[in-house]
C-alpha atoms as a PDB file:
ATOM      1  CA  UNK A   1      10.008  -3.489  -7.594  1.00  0.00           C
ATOM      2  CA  UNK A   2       8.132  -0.466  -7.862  1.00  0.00           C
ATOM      3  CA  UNK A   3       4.389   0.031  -8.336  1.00  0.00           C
ATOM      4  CA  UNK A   4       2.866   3.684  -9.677  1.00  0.00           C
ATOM      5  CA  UNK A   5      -0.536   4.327  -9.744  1.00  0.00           C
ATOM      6  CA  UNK A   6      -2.123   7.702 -11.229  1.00  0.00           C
ATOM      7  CA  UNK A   7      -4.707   8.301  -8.042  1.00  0.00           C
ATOM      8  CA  UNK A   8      -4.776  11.368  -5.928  1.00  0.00           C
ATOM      9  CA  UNK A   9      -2.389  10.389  -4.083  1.00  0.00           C
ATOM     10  CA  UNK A  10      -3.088   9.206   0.034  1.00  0.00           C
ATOM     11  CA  UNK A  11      -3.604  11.423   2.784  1.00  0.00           C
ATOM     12  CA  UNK A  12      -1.149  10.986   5.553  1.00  0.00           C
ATOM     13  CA  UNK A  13      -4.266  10.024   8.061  1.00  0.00           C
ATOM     14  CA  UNK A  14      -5.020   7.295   6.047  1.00  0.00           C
ATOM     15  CA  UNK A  15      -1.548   5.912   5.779  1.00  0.00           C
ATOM     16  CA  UNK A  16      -1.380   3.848   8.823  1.00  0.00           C
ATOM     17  CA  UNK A  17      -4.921   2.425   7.901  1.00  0.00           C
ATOM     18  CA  UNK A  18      -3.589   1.472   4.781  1.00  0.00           C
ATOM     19  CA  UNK A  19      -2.991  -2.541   4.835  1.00  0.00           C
ATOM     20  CA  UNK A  20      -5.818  -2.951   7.495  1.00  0.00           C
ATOM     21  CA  UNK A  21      -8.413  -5.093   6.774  1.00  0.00           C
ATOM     22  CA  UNK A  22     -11.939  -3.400   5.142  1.00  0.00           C
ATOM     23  CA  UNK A  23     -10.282  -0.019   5.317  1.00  0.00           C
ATOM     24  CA  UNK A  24     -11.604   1.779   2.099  1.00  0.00           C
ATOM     25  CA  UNK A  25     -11.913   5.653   1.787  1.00  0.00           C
ATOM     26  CA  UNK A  26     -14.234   4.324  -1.652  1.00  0.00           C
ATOM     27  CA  UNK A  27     -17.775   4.420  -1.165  1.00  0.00           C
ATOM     28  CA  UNK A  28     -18.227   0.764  -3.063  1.00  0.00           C
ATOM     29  CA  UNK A  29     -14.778  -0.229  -1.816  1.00  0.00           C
ATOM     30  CA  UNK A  30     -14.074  -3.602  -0.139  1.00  0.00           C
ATOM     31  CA  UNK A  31     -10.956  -2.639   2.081  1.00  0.00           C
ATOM     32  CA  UNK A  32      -9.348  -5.792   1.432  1.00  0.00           C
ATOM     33  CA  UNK A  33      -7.018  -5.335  -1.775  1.00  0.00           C
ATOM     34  CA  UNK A  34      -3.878  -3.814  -0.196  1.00  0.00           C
ATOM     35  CA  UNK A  35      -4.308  -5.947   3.334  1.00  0.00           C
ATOM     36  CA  UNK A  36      -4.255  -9.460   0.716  1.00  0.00           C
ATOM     37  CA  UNK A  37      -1.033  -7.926  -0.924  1.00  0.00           C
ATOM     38  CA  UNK A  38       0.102  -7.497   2.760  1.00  0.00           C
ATOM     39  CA  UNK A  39      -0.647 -10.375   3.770  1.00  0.00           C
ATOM     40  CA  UNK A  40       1.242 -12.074   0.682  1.00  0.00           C
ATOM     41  CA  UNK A  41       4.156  -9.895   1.010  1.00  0.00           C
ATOM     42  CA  UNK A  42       4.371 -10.986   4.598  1.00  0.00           C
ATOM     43  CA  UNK A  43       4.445 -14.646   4.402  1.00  0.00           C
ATOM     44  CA  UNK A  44       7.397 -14.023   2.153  1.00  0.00           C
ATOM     45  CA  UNK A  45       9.288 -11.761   3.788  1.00  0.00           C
ATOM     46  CA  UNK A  46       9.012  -8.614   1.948  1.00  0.00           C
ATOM     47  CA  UNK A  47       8.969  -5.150   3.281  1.00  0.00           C
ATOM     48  CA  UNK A  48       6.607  -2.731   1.965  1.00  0.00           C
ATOM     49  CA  UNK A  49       7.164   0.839   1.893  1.00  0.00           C
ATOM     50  CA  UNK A  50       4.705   3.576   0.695  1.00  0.00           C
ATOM     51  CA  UNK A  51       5.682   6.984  -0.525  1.00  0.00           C
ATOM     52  CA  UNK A  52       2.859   9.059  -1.415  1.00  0.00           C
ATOM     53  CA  UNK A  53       1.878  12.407  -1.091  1.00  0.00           C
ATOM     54  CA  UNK A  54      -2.102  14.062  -1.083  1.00  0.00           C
ATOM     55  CA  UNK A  55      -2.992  15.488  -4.516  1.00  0.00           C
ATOM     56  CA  UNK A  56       0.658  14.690  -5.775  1.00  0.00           C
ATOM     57  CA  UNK A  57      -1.619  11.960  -8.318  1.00  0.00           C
ATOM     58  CA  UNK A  58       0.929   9.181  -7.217  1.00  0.00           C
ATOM     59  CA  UNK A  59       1.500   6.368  -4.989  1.00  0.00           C
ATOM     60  CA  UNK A  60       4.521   4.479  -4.802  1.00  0.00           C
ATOM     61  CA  UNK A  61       4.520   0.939  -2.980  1.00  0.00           C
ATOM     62  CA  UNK A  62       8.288  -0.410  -3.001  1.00  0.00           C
ATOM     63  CA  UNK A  63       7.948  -4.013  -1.945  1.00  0.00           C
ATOM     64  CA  UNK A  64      11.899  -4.837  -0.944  1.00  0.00           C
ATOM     65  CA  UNK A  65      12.824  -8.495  -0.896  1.00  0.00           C
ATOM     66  CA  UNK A  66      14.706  -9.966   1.631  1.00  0.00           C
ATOM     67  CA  UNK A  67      18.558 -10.057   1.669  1.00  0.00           C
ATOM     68  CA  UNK A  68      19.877 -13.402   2.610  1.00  0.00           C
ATOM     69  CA  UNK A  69      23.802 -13.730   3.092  1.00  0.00           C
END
């Protein structure tokens, strides 16, 4: 699965902040969006990879499923 959005893209600072709990760079933001889909991608064993790239207007989350044999 692959999810776009149309933003300015992330900084690479912020990226290891991303999924943490009330990290926002918003001013009204809540910080806790991406560390819920974290959290949910966790407790089913799903990777999550972010490709994204300041002032590029895009960021890519590929959530990758587990492979079971």
């Amino acid at each position: 699965m692959i999810v776009e959005g149309n933003g300015p893209g992330i900084a690479d600072k912020y990226k290891p902040m991303l999924f943490k709990l009330y990290f926002t760079t918003k001013q009204n933001g809540l910080g806790i969006g991406l560390a819920t889909a974290k959290k949910i991608f966790d407790a089913q064993g799903i990777k999550v990879k972010v490709e994204s790239e300041e002032k590029k207007g895009m960021q890519i989350f590929h959530p990758h499923p587990p492979i079971n044999n």
